[in-house]
Protein backbone atom coordinates (compact mmCIF):
# COMPACT_ATOMS: atom_id res chain seq x y z
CA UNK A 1 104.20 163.51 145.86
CA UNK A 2 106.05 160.01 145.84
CA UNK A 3 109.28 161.62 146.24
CA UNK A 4 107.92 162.79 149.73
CA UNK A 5 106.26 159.81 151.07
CA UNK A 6 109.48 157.66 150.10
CA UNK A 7 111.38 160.65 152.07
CA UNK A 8 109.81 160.51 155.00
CA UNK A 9 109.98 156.78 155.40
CA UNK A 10 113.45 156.71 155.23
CA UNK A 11 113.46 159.20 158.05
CA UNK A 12 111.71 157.31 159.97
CA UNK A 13 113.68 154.04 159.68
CA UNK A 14 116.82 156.14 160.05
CA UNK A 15 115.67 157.86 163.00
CA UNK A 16 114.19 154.12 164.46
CA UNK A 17 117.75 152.52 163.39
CA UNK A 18 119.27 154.56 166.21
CA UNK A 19 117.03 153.93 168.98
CA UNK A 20 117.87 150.70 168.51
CA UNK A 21 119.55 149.12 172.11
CA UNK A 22 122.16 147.14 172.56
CA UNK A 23 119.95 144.13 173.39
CA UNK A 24 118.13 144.38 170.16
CA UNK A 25 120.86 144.37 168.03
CA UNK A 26 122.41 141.58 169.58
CA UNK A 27 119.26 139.49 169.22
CA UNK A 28 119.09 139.01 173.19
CA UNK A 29 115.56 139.16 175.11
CA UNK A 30 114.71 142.31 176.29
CA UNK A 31 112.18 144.13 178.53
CA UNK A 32 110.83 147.94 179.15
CA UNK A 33 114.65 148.23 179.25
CA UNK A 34 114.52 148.95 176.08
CA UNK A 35 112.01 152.00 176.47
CA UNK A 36 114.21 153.76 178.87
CA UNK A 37 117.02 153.49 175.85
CA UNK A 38 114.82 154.88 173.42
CA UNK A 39 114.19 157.81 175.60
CA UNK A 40 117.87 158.38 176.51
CA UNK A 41 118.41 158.66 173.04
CA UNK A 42 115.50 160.83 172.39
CA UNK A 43 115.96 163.47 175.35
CA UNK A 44 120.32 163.34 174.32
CA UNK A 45 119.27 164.10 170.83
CA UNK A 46 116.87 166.35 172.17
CA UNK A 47 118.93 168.36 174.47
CA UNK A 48 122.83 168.03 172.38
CA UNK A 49 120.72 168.65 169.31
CA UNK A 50 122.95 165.71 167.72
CA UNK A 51 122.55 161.76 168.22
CA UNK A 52 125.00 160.15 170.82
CA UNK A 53 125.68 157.67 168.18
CA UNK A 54 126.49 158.36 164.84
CA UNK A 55 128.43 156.65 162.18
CA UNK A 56 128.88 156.61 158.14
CA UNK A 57 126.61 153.33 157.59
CA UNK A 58 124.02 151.17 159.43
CA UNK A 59 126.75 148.40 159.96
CA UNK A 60 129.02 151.01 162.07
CA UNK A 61 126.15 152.58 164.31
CA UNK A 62 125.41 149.42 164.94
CA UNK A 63 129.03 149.16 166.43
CA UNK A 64 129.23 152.30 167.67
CA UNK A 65 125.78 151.34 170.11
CA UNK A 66 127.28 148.11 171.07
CA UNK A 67 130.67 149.40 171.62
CA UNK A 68 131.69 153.20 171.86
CA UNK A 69 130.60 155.78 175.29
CA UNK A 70 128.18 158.00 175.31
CA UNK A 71 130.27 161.49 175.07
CA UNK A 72 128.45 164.49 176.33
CA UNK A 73 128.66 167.98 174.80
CA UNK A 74 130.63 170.27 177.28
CA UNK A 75 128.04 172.82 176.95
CA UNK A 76 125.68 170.37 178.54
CA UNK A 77 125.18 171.57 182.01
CA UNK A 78 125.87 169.17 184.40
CA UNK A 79 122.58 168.72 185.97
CA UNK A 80 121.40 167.88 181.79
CA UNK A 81 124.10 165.42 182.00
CA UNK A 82 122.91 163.72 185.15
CA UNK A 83 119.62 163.39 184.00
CA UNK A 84 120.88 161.37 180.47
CA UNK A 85 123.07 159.25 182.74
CA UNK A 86 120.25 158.63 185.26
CA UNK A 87 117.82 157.32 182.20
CA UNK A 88 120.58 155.63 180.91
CA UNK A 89 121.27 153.89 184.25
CA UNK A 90 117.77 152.73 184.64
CA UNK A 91 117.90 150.64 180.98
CA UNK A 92 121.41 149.16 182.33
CA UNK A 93 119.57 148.37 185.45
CA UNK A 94 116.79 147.00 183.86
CA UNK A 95 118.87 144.79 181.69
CA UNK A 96 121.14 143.51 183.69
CA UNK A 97 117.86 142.44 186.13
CA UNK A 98 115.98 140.49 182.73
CA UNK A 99 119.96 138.60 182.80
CA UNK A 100 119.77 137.80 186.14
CA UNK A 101 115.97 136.57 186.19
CA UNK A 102 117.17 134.02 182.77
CA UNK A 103 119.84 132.55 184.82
């Protein structure tokens, strides 16, 4: 029974690790921005049935978020890649607005 529990809560930080945003993980403020991210992550993994980030330890997906383009499966139909790009254009949006409003 402990096996499982300990299990299932490294899943879960695993799985929160990679919704992290760029923002986050370079200690900046952040808004809902952030929440639009999260999704785009959640609907890619959703629809590509794989991660759009992925990396051998915590140190390089935290590189790979901050650094590397989103690359969409070719069997993604285009209106499926629109919609990720769209959700991913509203966070960038979003973000660069929260910039603005500091300066």
């Amino acid at each position: 029974m402990v096996v499982v529990v300990v299990l299932v809560v490294v899943v879960v930080v695993v799985v929160v690790v990679a919704l992290c945003c760029p923002q986050i993980l370079q200690e900046l403020e952040y808004d809902a921005s952030v929440d639009w991210w999260a999704l785009g992550v959640l609907m890619y993994e959703m629809m590509a049935g794989q991660p759009p980030f992925e990396a051998d330890s915590e140190d390089d997906l935290f590189e790979s978020i901050l650094h590397d383009d989103v690359l969409y499966p070719v069997w993604l139909t285009k209106e499926a890649v629109s919609v990720l790009k769209g959700v991913s254009e509203v966070s960038v949006q979003q973000s660069r607005s929260l910039f603005l409003s500091i300066l």
